[in-house]
Protein backbone atom coordinates (compact mmCIF):
# COMPACT_ATOMS: atom_id res chain seq x y z
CA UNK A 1 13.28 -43.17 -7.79
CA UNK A 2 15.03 -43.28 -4.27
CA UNK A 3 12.84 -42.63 -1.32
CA UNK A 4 14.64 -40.05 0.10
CA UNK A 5 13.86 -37.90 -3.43
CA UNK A 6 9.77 -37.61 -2.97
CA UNK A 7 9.75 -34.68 -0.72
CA UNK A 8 11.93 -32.69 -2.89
CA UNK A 9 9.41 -32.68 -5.95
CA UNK A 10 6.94 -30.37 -5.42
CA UNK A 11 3.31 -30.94 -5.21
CA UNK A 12 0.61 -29.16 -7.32
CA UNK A 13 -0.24 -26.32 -4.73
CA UNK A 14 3.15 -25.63 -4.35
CA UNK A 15 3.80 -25.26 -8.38
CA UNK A 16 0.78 -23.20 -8.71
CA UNK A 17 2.28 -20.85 -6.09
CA UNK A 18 5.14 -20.45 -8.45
CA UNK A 19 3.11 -19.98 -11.44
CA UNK A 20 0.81 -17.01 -9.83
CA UNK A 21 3.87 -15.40 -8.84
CA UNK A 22 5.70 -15.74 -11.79
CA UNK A 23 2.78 -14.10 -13.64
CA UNK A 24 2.96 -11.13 -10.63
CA UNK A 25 6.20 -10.44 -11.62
CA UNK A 26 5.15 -10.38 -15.46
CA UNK A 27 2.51 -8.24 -14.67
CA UNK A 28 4.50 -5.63 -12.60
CA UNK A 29 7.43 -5.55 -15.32
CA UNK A 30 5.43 -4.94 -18.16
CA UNK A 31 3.56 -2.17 -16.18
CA UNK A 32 7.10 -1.03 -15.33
CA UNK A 33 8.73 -0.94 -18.73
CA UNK A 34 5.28 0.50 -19.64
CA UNK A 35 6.75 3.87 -18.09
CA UNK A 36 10.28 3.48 -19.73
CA UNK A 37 10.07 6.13 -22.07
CA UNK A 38 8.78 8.46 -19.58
CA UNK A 39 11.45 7.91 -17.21
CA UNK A 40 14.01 8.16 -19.47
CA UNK A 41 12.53 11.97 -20.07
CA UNK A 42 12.38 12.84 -16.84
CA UNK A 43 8.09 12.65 -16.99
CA UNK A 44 7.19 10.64 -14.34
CA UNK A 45 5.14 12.28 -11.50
CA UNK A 46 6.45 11.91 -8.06
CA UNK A 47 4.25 8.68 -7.30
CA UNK A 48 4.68 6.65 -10.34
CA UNK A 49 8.66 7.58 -10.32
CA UNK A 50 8.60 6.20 -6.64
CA UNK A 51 7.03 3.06 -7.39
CA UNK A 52 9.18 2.82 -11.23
CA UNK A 53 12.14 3.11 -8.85
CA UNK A 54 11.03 1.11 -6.12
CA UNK A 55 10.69 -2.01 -8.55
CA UNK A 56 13.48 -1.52 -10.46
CA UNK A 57 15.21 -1.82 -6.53
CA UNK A 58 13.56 -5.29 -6.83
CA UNK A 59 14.35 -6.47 -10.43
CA UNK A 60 17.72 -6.65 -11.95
CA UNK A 61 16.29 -7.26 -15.38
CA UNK A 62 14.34 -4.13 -15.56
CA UNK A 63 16.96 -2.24 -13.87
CA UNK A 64 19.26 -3.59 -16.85
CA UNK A 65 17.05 -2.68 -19.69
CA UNK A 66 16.50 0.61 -17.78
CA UNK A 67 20.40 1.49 -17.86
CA UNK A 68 20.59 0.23 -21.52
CA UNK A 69 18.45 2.92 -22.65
CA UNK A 70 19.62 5.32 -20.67
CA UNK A 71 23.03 4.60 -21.82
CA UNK A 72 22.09 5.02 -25.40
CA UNK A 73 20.48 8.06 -24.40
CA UNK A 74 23.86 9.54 -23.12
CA UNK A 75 25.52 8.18 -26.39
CA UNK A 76 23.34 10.26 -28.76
CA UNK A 77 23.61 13.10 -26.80
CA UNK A 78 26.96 12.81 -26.74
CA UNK A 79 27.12 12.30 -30.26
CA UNK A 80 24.78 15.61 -30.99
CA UNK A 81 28.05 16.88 -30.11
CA UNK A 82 30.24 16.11 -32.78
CA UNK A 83 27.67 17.14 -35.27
CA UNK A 84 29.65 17.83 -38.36
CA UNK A 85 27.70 20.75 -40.18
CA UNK A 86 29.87 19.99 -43.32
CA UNK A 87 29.07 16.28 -43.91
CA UNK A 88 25.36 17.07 -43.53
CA UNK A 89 25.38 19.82 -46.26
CA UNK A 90 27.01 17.25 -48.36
CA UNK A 91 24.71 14.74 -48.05
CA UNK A 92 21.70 17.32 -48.26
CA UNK A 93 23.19 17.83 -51.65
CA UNK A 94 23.91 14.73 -52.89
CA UNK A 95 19.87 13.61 -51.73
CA UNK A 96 18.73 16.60 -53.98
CA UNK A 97 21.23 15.65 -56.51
CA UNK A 98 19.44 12.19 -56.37
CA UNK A 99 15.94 13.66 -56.38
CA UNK A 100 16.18 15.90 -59.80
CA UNK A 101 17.94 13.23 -61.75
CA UNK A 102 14.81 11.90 -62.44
């Protein structure tokens, strides 16, 4: 290995460093996502909203799991919609059609 290369690798402190704060950031976005649901339905009081908020400032993955689910939110809703009153009193019939032949 060329000289010039030993300071670059990293000595144990400094990977142990690493490792605790990888585990920190673990920690905080499984508490985060922990709250998910509850953000998503507006449940969060003002204090755990702030702090949901303030890491998802921090964190693009949880911000991007965050606007997943919200998205899909938006897509049922949007899809309660288009609710087609006919093709569910079809299919209610057909299931009871199903359940008597028996």
């Amino acid at each position: 290995m060329p000289a010039w290369f030993g300071p670059l690798r990293r000595d144990h402190r400094s990977q142990q460093w690493a490792q605790r704060a990888k585990d920190e950031r673990t920690r905080q976005c499984v508490e985060t996502l922990s709250l998910l649901q509850r953000y998503i339905d507006r449940e969060l009081d003002p204090s755990e909203l702030e702090e949901f908020e303030r890491h998802l400032d921090k964190c693009r993955a949880c911000e991007a799991e965050t606007r997943l689910y919200l998205d899909i939110k938006s897509s049922l809703a949007d899809r309660r919609k288009c609710f087609d009153e006919a093709a569910s009193s079809r299919l209610r019939r057909f299931a009871m059609d199903l359940r008597y032949r028996d």
